[in-house]
C-alpha atoms as a PDB file:
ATOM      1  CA  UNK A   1      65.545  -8.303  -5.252  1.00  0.00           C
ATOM      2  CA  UNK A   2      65.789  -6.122  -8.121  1.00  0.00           C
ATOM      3  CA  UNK A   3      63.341  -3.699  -7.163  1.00  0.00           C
ATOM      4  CA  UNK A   4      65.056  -3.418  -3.984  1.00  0.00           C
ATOM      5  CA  UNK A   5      68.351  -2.260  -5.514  1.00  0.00           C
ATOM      6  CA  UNK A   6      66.652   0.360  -7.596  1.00  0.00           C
ATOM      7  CA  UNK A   7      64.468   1.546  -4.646  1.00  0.00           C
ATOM      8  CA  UNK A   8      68.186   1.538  -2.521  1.00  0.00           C
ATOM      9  CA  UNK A   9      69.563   3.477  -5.686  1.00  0.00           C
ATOM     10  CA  UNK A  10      67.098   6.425  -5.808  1.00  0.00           C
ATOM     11  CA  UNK A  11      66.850   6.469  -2.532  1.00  0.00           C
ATOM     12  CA  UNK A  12      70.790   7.052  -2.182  1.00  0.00           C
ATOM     13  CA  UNK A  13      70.497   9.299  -5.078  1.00  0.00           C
ATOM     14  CA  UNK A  14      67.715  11.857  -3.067  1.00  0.00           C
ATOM     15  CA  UNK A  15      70.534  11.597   0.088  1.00  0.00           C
ATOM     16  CA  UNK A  16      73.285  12.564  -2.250  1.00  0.00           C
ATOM     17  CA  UNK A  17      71.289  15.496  -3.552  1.00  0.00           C
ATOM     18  CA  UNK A  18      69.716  16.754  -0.114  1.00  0.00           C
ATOM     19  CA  UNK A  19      73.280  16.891   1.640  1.00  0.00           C
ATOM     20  CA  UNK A  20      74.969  18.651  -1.538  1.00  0.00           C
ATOM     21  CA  UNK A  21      72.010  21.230  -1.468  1.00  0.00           C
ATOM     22  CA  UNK A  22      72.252  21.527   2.731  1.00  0.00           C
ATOM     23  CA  UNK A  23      75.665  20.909   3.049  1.00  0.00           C
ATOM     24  CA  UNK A  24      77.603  21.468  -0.362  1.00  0.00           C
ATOM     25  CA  UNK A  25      79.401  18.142  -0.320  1.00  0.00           C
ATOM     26  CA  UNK A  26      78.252  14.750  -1.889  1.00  0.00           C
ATOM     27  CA  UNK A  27      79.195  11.699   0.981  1.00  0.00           C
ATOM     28  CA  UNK A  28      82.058   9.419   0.278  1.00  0.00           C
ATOM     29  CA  UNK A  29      79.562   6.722   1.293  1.00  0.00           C
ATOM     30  CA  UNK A  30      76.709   7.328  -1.054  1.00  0.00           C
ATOM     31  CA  UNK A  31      79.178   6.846  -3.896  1.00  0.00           C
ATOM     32  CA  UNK A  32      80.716   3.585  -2.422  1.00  0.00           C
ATOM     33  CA  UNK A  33      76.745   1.736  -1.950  1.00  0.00           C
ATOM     34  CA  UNK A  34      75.991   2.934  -5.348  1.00  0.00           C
ATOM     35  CA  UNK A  35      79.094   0.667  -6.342  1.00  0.00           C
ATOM     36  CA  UNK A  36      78.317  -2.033  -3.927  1.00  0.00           C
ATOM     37  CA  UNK A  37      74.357  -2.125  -4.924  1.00  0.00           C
ATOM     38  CA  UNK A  38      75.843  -2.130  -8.658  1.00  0.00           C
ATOM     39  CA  UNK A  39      78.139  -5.343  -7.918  1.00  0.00           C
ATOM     40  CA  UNK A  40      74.849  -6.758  -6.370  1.00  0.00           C
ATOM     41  CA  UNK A  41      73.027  -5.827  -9.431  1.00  0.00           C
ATOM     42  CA  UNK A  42      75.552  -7.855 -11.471  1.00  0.00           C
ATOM     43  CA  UNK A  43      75.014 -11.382  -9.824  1.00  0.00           C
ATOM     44  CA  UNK A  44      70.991 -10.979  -9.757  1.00  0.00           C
ATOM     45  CA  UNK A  45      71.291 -10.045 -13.950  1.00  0.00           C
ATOM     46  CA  UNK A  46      69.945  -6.617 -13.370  1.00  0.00           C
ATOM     47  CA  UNK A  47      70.798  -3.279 -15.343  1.00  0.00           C
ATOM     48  CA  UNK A  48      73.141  -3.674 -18.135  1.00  0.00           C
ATOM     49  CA  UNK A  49      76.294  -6.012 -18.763  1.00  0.00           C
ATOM     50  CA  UNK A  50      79.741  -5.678 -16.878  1.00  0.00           C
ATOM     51  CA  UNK A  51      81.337  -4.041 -19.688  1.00  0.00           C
ATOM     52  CA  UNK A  52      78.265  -1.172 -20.484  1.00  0.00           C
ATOM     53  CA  UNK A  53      79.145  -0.498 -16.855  1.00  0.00           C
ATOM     54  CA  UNK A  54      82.465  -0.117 -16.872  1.00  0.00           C
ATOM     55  CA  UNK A  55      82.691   2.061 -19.816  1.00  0.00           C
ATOM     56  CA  UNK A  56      79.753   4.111 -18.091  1.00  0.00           C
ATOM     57  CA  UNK A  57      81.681   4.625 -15.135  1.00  0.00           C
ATOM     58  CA  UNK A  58      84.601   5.291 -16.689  1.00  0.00           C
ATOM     59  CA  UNK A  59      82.944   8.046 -19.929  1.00  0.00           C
ATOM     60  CA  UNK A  60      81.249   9.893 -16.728  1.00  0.00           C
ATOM     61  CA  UNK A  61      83.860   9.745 -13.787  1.00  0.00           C
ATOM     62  CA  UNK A  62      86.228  10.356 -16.593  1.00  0.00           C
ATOM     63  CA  UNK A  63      84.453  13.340 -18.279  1.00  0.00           C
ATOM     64  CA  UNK A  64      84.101  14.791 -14.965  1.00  0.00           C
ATOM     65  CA  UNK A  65      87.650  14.369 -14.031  1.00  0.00           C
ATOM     66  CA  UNK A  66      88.794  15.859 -17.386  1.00  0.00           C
ATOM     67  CA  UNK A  67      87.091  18.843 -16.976  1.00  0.00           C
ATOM     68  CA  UNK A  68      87.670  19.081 -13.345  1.00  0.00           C
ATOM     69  CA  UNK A  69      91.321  18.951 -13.691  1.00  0.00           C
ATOM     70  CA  UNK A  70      90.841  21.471 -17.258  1.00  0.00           C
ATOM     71  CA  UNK A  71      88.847  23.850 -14.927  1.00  0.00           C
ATOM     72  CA  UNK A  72      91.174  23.813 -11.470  1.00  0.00           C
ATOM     73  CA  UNK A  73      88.264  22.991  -9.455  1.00  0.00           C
ATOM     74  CA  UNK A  74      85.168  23.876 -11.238  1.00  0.00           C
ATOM     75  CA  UNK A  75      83.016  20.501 -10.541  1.00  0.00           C
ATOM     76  CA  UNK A  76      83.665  18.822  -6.762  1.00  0.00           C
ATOM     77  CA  UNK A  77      85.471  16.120  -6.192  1.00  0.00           C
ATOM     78  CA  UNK A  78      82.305  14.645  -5.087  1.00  0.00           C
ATOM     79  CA  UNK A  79      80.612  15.402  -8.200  1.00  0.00           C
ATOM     80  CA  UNK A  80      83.043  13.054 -10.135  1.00  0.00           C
ATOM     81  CA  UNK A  81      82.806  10.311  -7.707  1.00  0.00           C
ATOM     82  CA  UNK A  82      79.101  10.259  -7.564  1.00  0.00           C
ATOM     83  CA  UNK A  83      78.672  10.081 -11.432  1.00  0.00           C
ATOM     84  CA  UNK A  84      81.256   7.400 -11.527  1.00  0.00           C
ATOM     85  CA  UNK A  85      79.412   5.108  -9.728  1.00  0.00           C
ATOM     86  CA  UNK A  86      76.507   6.221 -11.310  1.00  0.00           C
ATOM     87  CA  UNK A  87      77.551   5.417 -14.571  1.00  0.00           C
ATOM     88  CA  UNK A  88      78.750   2.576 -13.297  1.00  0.00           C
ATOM     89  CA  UNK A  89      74.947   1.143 -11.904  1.00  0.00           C
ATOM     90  CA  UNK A  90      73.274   2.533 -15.308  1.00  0.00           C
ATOM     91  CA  UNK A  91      75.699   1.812 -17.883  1.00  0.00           C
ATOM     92  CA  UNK A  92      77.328   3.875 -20.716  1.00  0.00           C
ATOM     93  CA  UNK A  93      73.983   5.036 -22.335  1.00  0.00           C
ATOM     94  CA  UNK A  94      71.693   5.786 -19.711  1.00  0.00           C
ATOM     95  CA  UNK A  95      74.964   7.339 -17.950  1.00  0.00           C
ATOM     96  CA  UNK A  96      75.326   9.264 -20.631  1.00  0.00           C
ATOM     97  CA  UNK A  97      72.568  10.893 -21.550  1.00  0.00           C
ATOM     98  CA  UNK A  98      71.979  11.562 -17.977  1.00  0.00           C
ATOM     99  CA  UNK A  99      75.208  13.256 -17.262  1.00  0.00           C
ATOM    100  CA  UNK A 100      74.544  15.930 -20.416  1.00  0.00           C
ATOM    101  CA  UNK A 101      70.962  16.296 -19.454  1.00  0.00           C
ATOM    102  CA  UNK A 102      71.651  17.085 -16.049  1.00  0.00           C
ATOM    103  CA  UNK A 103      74.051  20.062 -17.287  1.00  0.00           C
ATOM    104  CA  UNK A 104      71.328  21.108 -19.371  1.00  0.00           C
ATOM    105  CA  UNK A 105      69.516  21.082 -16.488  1.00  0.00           C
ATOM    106  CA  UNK A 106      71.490  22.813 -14.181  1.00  0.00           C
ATOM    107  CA  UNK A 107      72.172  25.521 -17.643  1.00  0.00           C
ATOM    108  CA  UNK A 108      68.333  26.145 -17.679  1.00  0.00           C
ATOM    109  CA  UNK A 109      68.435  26.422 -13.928  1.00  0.00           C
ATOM    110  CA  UNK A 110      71.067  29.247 -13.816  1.00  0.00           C
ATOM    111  CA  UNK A 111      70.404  31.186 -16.678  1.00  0.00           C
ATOM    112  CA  UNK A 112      67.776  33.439 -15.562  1.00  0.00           C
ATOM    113  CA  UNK A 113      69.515  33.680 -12.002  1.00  0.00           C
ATOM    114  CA  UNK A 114      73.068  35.076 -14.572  1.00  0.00           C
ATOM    115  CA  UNK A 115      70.485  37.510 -16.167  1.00  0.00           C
ATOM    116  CA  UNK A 116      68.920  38.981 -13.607  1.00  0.00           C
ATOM    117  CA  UNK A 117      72.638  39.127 -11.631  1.00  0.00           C
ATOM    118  CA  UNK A 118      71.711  36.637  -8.727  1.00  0.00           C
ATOM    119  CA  UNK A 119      74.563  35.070  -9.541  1.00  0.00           C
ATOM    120  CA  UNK A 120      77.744  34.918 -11.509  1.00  0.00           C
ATOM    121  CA  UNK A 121      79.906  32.501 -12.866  1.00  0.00           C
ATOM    122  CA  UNK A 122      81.877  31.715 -10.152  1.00  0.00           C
ATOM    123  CA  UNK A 123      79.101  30.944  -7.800  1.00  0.00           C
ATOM    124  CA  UNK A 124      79.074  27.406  -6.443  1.00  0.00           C
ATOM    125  CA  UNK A 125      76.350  25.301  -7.900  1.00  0.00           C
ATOM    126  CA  UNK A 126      75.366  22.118  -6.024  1.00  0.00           C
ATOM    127  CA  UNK A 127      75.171  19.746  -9.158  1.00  0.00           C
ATOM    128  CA  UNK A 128      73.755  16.254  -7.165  1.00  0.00           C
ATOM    129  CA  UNK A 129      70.012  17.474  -7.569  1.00  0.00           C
ATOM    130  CA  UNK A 130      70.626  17.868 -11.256  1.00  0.00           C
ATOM    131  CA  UNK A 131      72.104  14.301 -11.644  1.00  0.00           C
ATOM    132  CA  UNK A 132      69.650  13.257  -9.821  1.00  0.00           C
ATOM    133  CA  UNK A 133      66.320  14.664 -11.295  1.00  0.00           C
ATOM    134  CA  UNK A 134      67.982  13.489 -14.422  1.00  0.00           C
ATOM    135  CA  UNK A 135      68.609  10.286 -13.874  1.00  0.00           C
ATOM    136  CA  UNK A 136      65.468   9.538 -11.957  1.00  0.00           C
ATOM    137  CA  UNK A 137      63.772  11.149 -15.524  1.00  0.00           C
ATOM    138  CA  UNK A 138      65.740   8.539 -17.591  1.00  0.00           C
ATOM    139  CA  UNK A 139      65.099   5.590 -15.330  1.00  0.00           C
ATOM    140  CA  UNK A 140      61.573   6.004 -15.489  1.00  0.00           C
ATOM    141  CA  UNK A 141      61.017   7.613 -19.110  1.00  0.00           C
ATOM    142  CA  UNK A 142      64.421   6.981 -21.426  1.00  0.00           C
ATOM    143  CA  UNK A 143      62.693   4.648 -23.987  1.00  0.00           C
ATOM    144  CA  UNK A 144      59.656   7.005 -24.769  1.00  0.00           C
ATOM    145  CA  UNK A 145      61.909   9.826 -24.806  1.00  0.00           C
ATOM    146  CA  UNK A 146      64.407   8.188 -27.279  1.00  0.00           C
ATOM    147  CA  UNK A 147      61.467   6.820 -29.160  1.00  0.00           C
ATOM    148  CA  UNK A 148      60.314  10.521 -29.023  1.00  0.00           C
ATOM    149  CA  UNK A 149      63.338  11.616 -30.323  1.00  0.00           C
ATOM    150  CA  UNK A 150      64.157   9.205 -32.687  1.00  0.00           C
ATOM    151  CA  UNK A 151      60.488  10.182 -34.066  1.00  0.00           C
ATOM    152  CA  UNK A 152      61.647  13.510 -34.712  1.00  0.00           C
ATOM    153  CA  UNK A 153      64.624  12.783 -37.201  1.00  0.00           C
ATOM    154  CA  UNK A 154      61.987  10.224 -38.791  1.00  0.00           C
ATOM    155  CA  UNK A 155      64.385   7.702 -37.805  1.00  0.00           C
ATOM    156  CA  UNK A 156      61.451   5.264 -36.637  1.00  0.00           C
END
């Protein structure tokens, strides 16, 4: 059963990214089954504790929010509600990390495109493939790359 909701997750995740690259909105209803596989989740003792999810959903949907309000429109509405329930099915940590990855991401991304004027910085950015490749990178890798990490401040 678990397997199943994470296969459902990514798989929701890839549909969220294709239509916001295609279509340059993020589905109202691949937020909502990320929520609804994350209740399901819950009862079968998968992923983290209530309360990691909760405050996941609410650092990223609120982060978002923040600087969406902050920047009159800068990140989608979309955006916010997509990382809100994905915080909410990974928890504060994984949530986390992936939301500032992803930005570092998208930073790496459109830096070459600002210096070679392809683009400015007003033009839109579809950010769903970012969360996305960064989330599927921490589902699959995030305790060898904090064990990495942690390795390089000689912390273990």
């Amino acid at each position: 059963m678990a397997a199943g909701i994470f296969f459902l997750f990514i798989l929701l995740l890839i549909i969220a990214a294709w239509t916001d690259l295609k279509e340059g909105y993020i589905p109202d209803s691949v937020s909502i089954l990320i929520f609804l596989l994350s209740f399901c989740s819950l009862f079968i003792r998968s992923g983290p504790g209530l309360l990691l999810r909760i405050e996941g959903a609410v650092l990223c949907g609120g982060l978002l929010e923040g600087i969406r309000l902050i920047s009159r429109g800068g990140i989608g509405m979309g955006d916010v509600k997509l990382m809100t329930a994905c915080g909410f099915f990974l928890g504060i940590t994984t949530g986390a990390v992936s939301l500032v990855f992803a930005y570092i991401l998208a930073g790496m991304f459109c830096l070459p495109l600002l210096i070679f004027k392809k683009a400015s910085l007003k033009t839109r950015l579809p950010m769903a493939p970012f969360f996305t490749v960064s989330i599927l990178i921490f589902l699959f890798f995030e305790e060898k790359i904090f064990t990495w990490y942690l390795g390089l401040w000689g912390i273990l």
